[in-house]
C-alpha atoms as a PDB file:
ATOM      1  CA  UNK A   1       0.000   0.000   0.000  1.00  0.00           C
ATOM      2  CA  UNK A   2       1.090   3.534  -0.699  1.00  0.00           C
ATOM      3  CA  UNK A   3       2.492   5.619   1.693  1.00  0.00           C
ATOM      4  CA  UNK A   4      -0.379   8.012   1.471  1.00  0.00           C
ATOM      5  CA  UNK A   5      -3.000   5.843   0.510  1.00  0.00           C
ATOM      6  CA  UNK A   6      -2.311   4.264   4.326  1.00  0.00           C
ATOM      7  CA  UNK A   7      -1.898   7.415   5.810  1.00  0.00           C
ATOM      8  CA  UNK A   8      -5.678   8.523   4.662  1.00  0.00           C
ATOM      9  CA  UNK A   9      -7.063   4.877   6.324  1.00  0.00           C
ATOM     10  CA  UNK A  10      -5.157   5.537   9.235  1.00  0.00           C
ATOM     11  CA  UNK A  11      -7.247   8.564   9.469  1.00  0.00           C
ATOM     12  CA  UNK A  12     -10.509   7.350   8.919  1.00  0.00           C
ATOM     13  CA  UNK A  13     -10.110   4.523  11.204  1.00  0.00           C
ATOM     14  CA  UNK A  14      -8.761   6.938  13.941  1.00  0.00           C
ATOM     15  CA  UNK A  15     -11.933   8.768  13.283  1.00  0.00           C
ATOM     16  CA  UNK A  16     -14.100   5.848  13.165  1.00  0.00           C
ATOM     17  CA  UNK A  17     -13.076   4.923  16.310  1.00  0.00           C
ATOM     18  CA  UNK A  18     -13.879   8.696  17.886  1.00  0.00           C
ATOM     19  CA  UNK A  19     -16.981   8.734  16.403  1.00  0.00           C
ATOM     20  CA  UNK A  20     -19.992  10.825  18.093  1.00  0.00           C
ATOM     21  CA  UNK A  21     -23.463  10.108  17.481  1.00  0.00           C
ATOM     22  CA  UNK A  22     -26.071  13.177  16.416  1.00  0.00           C
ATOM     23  CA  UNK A  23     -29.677  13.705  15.690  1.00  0.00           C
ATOM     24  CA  UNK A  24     -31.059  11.510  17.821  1.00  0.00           C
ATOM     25  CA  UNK A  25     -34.494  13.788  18.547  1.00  0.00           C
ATOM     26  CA  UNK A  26     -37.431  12.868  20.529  1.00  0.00           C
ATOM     27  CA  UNK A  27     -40.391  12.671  18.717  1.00  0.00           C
ATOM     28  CA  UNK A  28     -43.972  13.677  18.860  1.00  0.00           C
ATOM     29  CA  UNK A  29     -46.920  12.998  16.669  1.00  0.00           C
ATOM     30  CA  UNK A  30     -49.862  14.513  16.824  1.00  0.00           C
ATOM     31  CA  UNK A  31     -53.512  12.184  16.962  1.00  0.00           C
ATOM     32  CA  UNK A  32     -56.656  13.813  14.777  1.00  0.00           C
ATOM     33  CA  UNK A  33     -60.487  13.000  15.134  1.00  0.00           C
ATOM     34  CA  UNK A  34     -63.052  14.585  13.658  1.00  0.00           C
ATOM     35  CA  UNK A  35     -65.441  14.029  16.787  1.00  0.00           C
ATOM     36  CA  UNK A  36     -62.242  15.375  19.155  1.00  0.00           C
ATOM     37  CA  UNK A  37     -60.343  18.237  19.884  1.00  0.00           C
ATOM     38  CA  UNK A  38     -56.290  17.006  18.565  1.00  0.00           C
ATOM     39  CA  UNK A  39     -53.996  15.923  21.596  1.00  0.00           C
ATOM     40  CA  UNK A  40     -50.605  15.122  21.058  1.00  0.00           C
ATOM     41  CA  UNK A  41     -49.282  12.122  21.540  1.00  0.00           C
ATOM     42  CA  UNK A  42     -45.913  11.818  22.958  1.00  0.00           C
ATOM     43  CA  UNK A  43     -43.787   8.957  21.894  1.00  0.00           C
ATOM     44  CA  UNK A  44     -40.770   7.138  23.534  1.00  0.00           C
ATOM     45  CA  UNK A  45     -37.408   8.585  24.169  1.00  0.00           C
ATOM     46  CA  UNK A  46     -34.806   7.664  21.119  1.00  0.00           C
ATOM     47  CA  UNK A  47     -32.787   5.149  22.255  1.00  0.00           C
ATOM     48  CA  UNK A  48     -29.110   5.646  24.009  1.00  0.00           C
ATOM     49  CA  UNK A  49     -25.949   5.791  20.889  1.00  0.00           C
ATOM     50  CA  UNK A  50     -24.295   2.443  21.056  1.00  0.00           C
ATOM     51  CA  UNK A  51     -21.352   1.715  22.872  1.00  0.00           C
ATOM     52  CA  UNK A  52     -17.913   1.207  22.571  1.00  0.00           C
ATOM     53  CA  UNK A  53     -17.849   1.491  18.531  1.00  0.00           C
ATOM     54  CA  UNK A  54     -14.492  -0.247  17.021  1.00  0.00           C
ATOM     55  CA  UNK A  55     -13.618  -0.037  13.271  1.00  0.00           C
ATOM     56  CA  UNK A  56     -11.339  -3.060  12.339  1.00  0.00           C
ATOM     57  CA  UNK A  57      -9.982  -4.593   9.053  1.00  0.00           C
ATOM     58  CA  UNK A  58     -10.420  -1.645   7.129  1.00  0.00           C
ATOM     59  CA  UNK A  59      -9.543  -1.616   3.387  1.00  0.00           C
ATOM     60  CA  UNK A  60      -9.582   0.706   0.899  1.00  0.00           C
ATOM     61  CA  UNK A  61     -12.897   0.008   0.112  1.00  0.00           C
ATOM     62  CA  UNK A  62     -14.521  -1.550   3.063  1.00  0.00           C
ATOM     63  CA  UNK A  63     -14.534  -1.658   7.093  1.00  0.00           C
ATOM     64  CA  UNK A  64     -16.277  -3.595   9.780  1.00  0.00           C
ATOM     65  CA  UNK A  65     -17.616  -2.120  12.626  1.00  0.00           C
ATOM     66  CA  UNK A  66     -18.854  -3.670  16.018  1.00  0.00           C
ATOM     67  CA  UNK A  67     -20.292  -2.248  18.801  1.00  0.00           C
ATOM     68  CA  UNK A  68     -22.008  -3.329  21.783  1.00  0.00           C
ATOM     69  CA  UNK A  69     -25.770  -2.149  22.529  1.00  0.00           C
ATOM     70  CA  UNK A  70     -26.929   0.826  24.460  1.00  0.00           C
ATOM     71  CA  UNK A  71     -27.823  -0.107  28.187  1.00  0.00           C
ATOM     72  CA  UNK A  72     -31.528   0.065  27.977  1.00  0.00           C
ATOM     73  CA  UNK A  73     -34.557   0.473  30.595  1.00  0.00           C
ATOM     74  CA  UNK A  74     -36.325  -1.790  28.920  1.00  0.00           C
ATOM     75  CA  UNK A  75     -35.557  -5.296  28.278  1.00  0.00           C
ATOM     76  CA  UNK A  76     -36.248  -7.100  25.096  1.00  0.00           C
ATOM     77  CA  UNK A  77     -37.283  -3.882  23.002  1.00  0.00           C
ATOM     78  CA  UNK A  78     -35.014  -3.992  19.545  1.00  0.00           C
ATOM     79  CA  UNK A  79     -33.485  -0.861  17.786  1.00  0.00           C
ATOM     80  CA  UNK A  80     -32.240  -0.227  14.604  1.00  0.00           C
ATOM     81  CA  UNK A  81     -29.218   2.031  13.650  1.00  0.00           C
ATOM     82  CA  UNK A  82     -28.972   2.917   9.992  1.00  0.00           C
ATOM     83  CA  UNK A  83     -25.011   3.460   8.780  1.00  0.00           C
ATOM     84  CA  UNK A  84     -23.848   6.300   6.572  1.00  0.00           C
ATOM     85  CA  UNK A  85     -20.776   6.882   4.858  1.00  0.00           C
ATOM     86  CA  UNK A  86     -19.357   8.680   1.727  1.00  0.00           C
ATOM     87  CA  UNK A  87     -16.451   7.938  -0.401  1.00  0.00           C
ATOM     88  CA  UNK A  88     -13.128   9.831   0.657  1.00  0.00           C
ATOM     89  CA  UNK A  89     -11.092  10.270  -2.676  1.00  0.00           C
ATOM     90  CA  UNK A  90      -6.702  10.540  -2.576  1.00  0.00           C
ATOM     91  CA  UNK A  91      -5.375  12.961  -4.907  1.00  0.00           C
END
């Protein structure tokens, strides 16, 4: 591998592995009736980030991630995270 080329993983799995959840909003919805005045309905908290994320054999083209699961209140309740990346480009 290039000198550079490793120098630019390096960096994204040092940043991988200092990564820092955002967005993650409470939300409300808001019930309608025709026969009843609208009262809003106030859903759960968004679950806790996940825990101790680690980035290992990373390629130029790929990574694999692992993390364990948020400590949660309540048991058996499932979560989904959805993963986002973009391309980095050398020049």
């Amino acid at each position: 591998m290039k000198r550079e080329a490793f120098r630019k993983l390096f960096e994204t799995i040092t940043a991988l592995n200092h990564m820092h959840l955002t967005g993650m909003k409470k939300l409300e919805s808001v019930a309608s009736s025709t026969t009843e005045i609208n009262e809003g309905i106030r859903l759960p908290d968004p679950p806790n980030p996940p825990r101790n994320i680690v980035a290992s054999n990373a390629t130029a083209g790929s990574v694999c991630l692992k993390w364990d699961p948020p400590i949660f209140l309540e048991e058996g309740k499932r979560y989904w995270y959805t993963l986002t990346f973009k391309t980095r480009f050398v020049t």
